[in-house]
C-alpha atoms as a PDB file:
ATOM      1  CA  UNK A   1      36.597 -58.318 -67.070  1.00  0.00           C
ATOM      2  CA  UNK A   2      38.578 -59.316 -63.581  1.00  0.00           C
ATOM      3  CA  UNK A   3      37.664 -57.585 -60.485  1.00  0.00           C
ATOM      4  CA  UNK A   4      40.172 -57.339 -58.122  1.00  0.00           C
ATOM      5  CA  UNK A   5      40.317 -55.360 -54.720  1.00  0.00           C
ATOM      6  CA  UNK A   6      43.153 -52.512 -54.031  1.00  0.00           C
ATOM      7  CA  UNK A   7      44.993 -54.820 -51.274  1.00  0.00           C
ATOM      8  CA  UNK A   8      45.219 -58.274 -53.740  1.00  0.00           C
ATOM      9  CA  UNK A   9      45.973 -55.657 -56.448  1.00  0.00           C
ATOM     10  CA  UNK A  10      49.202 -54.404 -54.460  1.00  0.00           C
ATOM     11  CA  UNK A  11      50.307 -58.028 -53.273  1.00  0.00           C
ATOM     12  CA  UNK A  12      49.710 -59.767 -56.799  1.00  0.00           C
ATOM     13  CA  UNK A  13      50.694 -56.895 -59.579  1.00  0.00           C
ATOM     14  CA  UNK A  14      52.919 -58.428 -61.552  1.00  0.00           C
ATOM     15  CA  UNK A  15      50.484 -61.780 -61.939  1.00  0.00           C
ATOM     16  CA  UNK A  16      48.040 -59.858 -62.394  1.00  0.00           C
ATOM     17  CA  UNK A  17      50.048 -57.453 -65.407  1.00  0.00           C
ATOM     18  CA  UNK A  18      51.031 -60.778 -66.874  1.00  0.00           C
ATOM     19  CA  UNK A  19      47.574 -62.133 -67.378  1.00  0.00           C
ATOM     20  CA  UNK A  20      46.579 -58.825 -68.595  1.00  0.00           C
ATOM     21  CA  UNK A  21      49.207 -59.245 -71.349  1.00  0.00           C
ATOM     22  CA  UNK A  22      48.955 -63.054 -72.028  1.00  0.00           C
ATOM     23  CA  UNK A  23      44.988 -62.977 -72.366  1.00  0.00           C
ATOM     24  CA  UNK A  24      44.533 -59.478 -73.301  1.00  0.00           C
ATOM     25  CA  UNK A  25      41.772 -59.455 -70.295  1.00  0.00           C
ATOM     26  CA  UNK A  26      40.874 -56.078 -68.644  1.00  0.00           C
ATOM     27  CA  UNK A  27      41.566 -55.588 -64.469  1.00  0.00           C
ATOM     28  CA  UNK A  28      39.290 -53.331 -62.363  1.00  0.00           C
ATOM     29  CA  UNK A  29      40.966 -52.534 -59.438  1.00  0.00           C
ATOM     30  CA  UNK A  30      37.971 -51.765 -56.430  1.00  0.00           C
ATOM     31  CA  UNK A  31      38.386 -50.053 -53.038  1.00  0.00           C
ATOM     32  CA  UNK A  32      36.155 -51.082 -50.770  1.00  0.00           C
ATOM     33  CA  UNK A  33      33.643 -52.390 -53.806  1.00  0.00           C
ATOM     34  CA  UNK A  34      34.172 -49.348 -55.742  1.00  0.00           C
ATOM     35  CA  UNK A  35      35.716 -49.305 -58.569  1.00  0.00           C
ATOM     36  CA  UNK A  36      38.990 -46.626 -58.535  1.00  0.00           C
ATOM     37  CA  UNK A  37      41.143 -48.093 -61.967  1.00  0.00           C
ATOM     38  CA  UNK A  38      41.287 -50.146 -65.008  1.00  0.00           C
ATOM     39  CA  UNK A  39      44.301 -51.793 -66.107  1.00  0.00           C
ATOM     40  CA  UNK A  40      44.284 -52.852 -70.261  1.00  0.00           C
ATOM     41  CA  UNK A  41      46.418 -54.523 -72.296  1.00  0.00           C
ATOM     42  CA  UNK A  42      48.694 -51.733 -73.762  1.00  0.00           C
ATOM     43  CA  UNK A  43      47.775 -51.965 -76.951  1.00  0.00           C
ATOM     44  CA  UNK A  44      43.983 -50.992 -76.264  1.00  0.00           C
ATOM     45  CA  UNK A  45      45.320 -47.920 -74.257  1.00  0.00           C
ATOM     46  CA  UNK A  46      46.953 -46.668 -77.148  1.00  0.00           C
ATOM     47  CA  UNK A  47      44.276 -46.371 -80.017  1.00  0.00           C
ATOM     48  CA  UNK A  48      43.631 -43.070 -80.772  1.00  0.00           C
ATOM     49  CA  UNK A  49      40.463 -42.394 -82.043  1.00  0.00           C
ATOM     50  CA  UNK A  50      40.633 -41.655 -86.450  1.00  0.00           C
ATOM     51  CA  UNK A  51      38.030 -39.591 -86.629  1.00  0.00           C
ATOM     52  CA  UNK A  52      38.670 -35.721 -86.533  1.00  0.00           C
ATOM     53  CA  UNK A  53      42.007 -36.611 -84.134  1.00  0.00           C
ATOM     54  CA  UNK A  54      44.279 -34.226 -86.039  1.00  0.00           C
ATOM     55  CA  UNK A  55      41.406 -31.083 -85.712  1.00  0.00           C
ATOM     56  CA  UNK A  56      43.169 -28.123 -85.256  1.00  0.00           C
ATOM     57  CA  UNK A  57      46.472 -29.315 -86.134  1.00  0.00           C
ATOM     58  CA  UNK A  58      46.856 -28.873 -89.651  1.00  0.00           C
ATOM     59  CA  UNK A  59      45.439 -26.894 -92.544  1.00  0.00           C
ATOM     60  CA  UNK A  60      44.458 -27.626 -95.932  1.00  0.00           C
ATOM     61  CA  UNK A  61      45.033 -24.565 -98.177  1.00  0.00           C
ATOM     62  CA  UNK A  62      41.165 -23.138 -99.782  1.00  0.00           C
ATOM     63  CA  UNK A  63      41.613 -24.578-103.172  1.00  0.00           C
ATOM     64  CA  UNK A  64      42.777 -28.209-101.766  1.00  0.00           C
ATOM     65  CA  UNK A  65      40.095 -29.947-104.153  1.00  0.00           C
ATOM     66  CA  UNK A  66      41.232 -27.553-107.261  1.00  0.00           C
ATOM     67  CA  UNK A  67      44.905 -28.286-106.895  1.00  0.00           C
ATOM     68  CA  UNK A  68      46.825 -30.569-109.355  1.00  0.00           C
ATOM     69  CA  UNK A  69      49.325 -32.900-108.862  1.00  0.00           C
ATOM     70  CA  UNK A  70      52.348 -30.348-109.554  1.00  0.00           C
ATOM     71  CA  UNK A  71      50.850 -27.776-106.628  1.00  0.00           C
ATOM     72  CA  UNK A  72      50.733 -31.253-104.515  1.00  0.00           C
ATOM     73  CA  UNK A  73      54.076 -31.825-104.895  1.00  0.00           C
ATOM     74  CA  UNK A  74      55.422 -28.010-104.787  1.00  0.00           C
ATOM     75  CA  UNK A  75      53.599 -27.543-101.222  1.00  0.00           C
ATOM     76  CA  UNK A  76      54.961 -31.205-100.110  1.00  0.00           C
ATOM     77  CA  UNK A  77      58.104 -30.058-101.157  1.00  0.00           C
ATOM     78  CA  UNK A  78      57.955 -26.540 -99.138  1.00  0.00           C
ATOM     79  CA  UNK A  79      58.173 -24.483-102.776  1.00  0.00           C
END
């Protein structure tokens, strides 16, 4: 991981967003020594975490582990 200060930050972004993507390296960006922001190579800001993700969003009718294969495909197929 880079550290870089808010002012070299400003003046060099684009060199600095190309190394991000051509290494996949990560970029703190400090003010005054602290750090402020973290720039990642897009694909690691994307990943959504698998586990329980979709809670809340969907249902799963009661008898989900009783149903056969015709109920699957009746309820996939909105019948």
């Amino acid at each position: 991981m880079q550290k870089v200060n808010l002012y070299d930050a400003k003046t060099h972004l684009s060199r600095i967003i190309s190394k991000v993507q051509e290494t996949g390296e990560t970029y703190v960006i400090a003010r005054n020594g602290k750090p402020m922001a973290k720039i990642v190579p897009l694909s690691a800001a994307e990943k959504t975490p698998r586990i329980g993700f979709m809670k809340g969003k969907i249902s799963a009718p009661d008898n989900f582990n009783e149903l056969n294969s015709d109920d699957i495909s009746d309820q996939f197929y909105g019948k």
